[in-house]
Protein backbone atom coordinates (compact mmCIF):
# COMPACT_ATOMS: atom_id res chain seq x y z
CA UNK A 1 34.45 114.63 -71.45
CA UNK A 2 37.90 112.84 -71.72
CA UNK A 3 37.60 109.16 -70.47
CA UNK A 4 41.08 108.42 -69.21
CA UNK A 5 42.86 104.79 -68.70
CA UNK A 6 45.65 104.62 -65.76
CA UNK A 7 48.70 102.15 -66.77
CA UNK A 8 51.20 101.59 -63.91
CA UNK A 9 52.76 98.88 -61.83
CA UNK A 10 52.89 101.06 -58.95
CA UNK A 11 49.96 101.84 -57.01
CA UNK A 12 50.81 104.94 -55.47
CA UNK A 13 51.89 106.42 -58.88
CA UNK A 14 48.47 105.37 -60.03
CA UNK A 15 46.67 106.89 -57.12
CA UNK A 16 48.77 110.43 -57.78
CA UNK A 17 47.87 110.72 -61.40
CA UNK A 18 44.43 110.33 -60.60
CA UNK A 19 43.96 112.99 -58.34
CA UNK A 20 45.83 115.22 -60.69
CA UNK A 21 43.83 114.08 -63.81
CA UNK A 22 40.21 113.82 -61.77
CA UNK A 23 40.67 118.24 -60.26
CA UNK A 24 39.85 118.47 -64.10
CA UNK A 25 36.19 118.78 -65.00
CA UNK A 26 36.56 117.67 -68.44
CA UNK A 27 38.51 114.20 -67.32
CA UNK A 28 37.10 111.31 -66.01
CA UNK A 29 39.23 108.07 -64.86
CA UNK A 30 37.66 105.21 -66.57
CA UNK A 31 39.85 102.28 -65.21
CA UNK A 32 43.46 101.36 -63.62
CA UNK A 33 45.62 98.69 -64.87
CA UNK A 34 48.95 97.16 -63.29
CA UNK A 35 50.76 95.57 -65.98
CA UNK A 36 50.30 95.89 -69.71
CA UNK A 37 48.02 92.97 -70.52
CA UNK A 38 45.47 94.21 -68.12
CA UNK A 39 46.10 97.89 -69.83
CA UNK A 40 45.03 96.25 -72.83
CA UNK A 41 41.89 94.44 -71.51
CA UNK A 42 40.88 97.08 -69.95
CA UNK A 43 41.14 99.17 -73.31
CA UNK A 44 39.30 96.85 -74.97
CA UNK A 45 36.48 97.13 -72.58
CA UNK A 46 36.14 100.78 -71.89
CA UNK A 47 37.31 102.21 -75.45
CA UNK A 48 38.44 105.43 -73.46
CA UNK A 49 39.73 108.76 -74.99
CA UNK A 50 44.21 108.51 -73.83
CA UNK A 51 45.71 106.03 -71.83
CA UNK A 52 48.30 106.81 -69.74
CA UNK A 53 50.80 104.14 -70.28
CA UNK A 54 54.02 103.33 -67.80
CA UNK A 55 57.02 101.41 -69.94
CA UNK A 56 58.22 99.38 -67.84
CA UNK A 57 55.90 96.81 -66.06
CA UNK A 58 55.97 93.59 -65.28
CA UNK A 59 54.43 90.47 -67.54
CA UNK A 60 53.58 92.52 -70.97
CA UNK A 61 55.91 96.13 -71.04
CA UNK A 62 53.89 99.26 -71.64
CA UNK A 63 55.59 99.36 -75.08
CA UNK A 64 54.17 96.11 -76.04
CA UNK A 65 50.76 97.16 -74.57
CA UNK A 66 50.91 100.18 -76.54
CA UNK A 67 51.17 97.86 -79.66
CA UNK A 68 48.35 96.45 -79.44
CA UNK A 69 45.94 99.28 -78.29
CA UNK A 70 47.21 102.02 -80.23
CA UNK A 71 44.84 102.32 -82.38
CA UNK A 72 42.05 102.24 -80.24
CA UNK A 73 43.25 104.69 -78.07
CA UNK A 74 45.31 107.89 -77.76
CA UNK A 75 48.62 106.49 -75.62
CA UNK A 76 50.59 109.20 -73.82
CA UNK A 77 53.99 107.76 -72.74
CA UNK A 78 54.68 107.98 -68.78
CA UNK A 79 58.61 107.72 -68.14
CA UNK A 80 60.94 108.14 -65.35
CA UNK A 81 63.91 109.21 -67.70
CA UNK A 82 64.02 111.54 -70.26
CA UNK A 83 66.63 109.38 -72.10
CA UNK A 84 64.54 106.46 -71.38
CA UNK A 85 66.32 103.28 -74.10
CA UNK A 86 62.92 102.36 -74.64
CA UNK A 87 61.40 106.11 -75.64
CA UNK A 88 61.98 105.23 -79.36
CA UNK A 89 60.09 102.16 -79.13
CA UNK A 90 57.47 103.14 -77.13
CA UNK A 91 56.87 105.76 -80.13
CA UNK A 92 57.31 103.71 -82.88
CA UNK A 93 54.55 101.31 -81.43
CA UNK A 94 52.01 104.34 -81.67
CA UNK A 95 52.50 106.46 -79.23
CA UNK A 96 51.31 109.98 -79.83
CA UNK A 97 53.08 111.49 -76.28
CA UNK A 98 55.79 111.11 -74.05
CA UNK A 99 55.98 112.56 -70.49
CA UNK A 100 58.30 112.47 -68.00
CA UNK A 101 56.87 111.28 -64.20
CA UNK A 102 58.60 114.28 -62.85
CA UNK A 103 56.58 117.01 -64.97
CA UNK A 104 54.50 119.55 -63.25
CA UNK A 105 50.50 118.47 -63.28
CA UNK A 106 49.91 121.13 -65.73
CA UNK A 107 52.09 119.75 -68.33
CA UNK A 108 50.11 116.04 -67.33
CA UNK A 109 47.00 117.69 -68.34
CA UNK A 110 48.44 119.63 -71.36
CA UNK A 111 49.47 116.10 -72.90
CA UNK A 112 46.52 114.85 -72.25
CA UNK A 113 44.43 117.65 -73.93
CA UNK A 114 46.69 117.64 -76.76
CA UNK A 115 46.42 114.22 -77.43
CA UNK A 116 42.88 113.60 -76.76
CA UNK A 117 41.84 116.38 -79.32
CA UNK A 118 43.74 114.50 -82.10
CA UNK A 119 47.49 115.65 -81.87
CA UNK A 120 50.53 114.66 -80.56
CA UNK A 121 53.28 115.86 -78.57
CA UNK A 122 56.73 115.29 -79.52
CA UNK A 123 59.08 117.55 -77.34
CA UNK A 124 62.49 118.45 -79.06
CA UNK A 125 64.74 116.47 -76.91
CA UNK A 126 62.50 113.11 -78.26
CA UNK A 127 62.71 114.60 -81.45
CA UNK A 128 66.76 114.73 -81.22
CA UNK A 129 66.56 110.80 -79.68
CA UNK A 130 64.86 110.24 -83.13
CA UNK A 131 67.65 111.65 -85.28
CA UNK A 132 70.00 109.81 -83.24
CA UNK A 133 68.11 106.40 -83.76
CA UNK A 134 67.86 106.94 -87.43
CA UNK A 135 71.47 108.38 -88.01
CA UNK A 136 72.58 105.10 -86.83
CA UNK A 137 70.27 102.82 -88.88
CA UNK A 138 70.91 101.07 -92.76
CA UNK A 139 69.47 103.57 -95.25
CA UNK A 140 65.62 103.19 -96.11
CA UNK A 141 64.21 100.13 -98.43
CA UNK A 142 62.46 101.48 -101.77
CA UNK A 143 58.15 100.42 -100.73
CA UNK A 144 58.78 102.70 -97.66
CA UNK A 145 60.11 105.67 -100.11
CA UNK A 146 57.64 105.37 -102.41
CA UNK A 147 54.87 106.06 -99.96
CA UNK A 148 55.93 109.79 -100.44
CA UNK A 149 54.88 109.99 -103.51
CA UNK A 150 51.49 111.27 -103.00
CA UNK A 151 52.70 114.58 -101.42
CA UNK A 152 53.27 117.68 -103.27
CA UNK A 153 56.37 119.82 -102.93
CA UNK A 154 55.46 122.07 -100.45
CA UNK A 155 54.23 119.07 -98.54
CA UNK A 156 57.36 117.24 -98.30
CA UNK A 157 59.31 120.76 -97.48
CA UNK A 158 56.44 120.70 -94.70
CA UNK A 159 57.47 116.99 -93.42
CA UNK A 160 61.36 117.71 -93.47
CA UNK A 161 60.35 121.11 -90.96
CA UNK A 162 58.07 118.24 -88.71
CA UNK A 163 60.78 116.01 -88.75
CA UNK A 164 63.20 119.07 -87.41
CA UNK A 165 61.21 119.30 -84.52
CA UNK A 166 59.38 122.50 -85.50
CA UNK A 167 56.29 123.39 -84.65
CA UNK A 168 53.60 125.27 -86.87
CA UNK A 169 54.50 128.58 -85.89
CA UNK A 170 58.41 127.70 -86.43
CA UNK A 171 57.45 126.28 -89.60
CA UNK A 172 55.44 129.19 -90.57
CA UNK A 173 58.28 131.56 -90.02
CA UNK A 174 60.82 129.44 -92.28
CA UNK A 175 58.75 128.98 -94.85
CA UNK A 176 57.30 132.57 -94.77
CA UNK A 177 53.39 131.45 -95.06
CA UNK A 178 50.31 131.56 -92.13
CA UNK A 179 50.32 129.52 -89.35
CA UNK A 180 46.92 128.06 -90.83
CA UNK A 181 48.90 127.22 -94.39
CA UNK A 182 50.74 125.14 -92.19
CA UNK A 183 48.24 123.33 -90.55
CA UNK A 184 46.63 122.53 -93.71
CA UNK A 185 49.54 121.26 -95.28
CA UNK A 186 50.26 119.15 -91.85
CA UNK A 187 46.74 117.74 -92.09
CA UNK A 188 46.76 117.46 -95.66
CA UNK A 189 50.05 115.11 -95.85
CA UNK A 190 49.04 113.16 -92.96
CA UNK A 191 45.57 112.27 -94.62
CA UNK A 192 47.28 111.55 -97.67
CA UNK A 193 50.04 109.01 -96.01
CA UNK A 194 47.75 107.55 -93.67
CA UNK A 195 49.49 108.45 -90.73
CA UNK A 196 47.54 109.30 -87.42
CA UNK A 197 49.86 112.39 -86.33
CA UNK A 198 53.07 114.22 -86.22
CA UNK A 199 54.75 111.71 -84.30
CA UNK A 200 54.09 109.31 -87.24
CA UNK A 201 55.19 111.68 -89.38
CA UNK A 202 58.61 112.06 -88.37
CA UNK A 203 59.07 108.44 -88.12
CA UNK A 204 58.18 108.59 -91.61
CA UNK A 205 60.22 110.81 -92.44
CA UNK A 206 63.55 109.49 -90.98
CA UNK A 207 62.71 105.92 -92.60
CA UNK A 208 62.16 107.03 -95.53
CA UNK A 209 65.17 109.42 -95.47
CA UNK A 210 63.55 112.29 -96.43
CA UNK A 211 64.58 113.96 -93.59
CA UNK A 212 68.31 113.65 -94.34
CA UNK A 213 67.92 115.11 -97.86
């Protein structure tokens, strides 16, 4: 069973995404919050599985929130834009999802499996909001760089594919390996930089500048 926080400042949004998220067997609702520092209290309380988290709210954002409860919780991004100023933020603060309001249910509950099972979803158009965030930023400082040290070579060529946006089956293809070679490496290089997913990853990756290489 998923155990599922709501994060929005509007109540009728709130009330929508619960009857989509509660027609789901495997989902139960375990608490509603208005603004961000109630998202976070309520985190704290009920320890659930994703939290669904609006950006902008009154008092403390959803970006903010997400800072403080990301690790205790899997935080799928809830937007009204897809070009969103804040989208960057939002996943640099821990974020393992982003979802526009205006997606189907079925892509709601897609996120929310994907997340809640321990992996993130990074669509291509946030991906290509990444490389335009990075492209304009000072080139990387040395302690960041060196954290990529660990990973072997076929590792790193693995990270660069991540950080294009790829997914494992895209990867696969390029490289001309399994699908499952590619999930080990992805696993592997994300146990051995700490990082909790592929969204992590590609930040990573940009900061560090191995992506431009």
């Amino acid at each position: 069973m998923i155990r599922l926080a709501l994060a929005d400042d509007q109540a009728l949004v709130r009330a929508g995404l619960r009857m989509i998220v509660e027609s789901q067997p495997d989902i139960r609702v375990a608490g509603e919050a208005a603004d961000g520092r109630q998202a976070v209290e309520l985190v704290r309380r009920e320890h659930p599985d994703v939290t669904l988290m609006d950006i902008r709210m009154p008092g403390l954002d959803g970006i903010a929130a997400t800072r403080q409860i990301a690790r205790l919780t899997r935080v799928v991004i809830l937007t009204t834009y897809e070009l969103d100023e804040y989208v960057f933020d939002a996943l640099g603060a821990g974020a393992s999802a982003f979802l526009l309001k205006a997606a189907p249910p079925e892509d709601l509950i897609r996120a929310i499996h994907i997340v809640a099972s321990g992996d993130a979803l990074l669509a291509p158009s946030v991906t290509r909001r990444l490389i335009e965030e990075f492209a304009r930023r000072p080139q990387p400082a040395a302690p960041k760089s060196r954290q990529l040290s660990s990973l072997t070579e076929r590792e790193l060529e693995v990270l660069r594919e991540v950080a294009g946006g790829f997914t494992n089956a895209e990867i696969a293809t390029r490289l001309r390996v399994s699908e499952t070679t590619v999930k080990t490496h992805v696993a592997h290089l994300l146990d051995k930089l700490d990082l909790r997913d592929r969204v992590q990853a590609v930040i990573l990756a940009y900061e560090t500048g191995l992506a431009g290489q």
